[in-house]
N, C-alpha and C. Protein backbone atom coordinates (compact mmCIF):
# COMPACT_ATOMS: atom_id res chain seq x y z
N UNK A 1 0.46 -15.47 -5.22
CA UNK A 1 -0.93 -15.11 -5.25
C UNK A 1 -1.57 -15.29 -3.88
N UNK A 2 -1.06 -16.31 -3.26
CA UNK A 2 -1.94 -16.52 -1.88
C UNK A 2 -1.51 -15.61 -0.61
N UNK A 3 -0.21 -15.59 -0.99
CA UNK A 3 0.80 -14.32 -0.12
C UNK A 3 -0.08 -13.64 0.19
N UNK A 4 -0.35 -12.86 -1.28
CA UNK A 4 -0.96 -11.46 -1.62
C UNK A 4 -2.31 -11.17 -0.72
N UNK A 5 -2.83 -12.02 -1.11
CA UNK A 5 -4.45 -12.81 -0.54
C UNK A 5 -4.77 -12.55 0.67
N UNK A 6 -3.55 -13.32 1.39
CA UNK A 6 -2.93 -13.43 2.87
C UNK A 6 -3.11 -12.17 3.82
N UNK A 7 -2.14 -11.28 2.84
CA UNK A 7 -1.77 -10.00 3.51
C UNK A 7 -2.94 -9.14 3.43
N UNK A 8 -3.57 -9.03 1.94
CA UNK A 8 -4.73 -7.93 1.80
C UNK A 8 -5.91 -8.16 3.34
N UNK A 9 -6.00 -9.84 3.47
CA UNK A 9 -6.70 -10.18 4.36
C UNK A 9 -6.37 -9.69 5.78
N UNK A 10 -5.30 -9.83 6.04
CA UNK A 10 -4.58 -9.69 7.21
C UNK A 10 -4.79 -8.02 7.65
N UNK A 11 -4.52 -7.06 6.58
CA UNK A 11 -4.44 -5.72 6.38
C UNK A 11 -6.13 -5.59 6.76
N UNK A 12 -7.29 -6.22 6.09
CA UNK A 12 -8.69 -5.27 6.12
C UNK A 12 -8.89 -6.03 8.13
N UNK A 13 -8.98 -7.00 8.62
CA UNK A 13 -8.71 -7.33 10.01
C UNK A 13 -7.86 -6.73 10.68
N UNK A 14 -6.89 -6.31 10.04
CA UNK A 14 -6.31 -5.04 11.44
C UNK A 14 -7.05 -3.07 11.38
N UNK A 15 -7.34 -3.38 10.60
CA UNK A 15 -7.65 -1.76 9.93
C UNK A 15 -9.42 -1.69 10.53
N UNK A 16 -9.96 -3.21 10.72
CA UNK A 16 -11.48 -3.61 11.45
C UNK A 16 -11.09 -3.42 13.10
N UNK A 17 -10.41 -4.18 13.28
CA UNK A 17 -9.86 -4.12 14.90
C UNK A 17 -9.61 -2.42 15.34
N UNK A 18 -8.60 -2.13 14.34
CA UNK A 18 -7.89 -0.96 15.01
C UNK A 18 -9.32 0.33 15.26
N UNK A 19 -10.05 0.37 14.37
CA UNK A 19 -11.53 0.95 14.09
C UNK A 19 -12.59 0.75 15.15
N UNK A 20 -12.77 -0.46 15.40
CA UNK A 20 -13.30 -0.91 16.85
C UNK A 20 -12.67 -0.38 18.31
N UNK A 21 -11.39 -0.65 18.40
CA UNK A 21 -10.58 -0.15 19.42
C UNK A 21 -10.96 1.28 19.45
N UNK A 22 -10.78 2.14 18.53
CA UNK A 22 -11.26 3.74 19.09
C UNK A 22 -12.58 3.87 19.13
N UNK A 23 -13.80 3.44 18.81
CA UNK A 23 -14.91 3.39 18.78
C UNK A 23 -14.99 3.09 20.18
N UNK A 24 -14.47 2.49 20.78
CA UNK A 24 -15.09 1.60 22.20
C UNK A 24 -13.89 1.91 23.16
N UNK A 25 -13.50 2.51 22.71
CA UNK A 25 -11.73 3.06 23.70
C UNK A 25 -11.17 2.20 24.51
N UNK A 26 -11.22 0.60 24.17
CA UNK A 26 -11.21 -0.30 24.85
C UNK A 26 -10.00 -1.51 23.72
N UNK A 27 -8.91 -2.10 24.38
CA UNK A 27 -8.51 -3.38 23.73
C UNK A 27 -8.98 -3.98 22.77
N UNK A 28 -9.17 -4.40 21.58
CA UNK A 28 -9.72 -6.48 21.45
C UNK A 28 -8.83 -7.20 22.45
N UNK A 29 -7.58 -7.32 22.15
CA UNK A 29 -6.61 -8.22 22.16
C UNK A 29 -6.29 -8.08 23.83
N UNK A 30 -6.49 -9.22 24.48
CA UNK A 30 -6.14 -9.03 25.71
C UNK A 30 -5.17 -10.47 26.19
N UNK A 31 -5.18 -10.39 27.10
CA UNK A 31 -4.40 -11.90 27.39
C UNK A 31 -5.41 -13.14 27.54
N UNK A 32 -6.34 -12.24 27.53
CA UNK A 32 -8.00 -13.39 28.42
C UNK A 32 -8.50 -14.54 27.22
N UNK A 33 -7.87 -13.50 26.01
CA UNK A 33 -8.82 -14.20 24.92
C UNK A 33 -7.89 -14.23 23.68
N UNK A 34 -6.40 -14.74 24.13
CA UNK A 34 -5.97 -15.23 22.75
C UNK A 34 -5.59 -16.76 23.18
N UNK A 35 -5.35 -18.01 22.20
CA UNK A 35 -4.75 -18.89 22.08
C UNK A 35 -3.62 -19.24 22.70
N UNK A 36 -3.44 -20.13 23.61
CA UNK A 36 -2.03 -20.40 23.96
C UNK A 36 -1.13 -21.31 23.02
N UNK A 37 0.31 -20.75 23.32
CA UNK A 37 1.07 -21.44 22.47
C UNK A 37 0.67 -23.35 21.90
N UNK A 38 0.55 -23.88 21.21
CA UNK A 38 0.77 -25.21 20.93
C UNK A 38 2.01 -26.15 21.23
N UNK A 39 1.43 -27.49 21.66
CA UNK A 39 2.36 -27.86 22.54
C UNK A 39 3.22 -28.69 21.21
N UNK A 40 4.58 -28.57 21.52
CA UNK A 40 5.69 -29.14 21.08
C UNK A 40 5.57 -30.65 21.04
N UNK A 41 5.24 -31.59 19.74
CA UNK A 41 4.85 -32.95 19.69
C UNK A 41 6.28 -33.26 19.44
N UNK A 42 6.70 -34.47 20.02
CA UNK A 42 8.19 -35.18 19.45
C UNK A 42 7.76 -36.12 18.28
N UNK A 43 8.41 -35.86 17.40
CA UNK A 43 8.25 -36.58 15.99
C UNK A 43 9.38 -37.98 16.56
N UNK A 44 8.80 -39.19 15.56
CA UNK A 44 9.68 -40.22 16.10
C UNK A 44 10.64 -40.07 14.64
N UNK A 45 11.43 -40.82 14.59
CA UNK A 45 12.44 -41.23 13.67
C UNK A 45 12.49 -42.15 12.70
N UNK A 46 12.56 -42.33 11.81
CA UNK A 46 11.84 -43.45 10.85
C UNK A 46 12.94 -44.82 11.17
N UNK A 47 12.59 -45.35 11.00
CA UNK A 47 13.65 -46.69 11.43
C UNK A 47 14.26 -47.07 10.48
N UNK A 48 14.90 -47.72 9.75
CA UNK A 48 15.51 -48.66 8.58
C UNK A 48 14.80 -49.89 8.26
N UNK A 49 14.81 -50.50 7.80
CA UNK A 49 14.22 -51.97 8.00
C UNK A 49 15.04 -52.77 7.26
């Protein structure tokens, strides 16, 4: 169910974007303005006791 949810969502935000993009004959998505990767945390190891 949330899949579903997921995707319908995912689908009406690209179909908004892609709509904008010819309207304005211009990108959204550029390098300027997405998120950089997240940094890689080292998990510790649980010990025994």
């Amino acid at each position: 169910m949330k899949i579903k949810m997921s995707r319908k969502g995912g689908a009406i935000a690209q179909k908004a974007r892609l709509e904008l993009e010819s309207k304005t004959g211009k990108s959204v998505v550029t390098g300027d303005n997405f998120l950089p990767p997240e940094k890689q945390v080292k998990k510790l190891k649980k010990s025994k006791k």
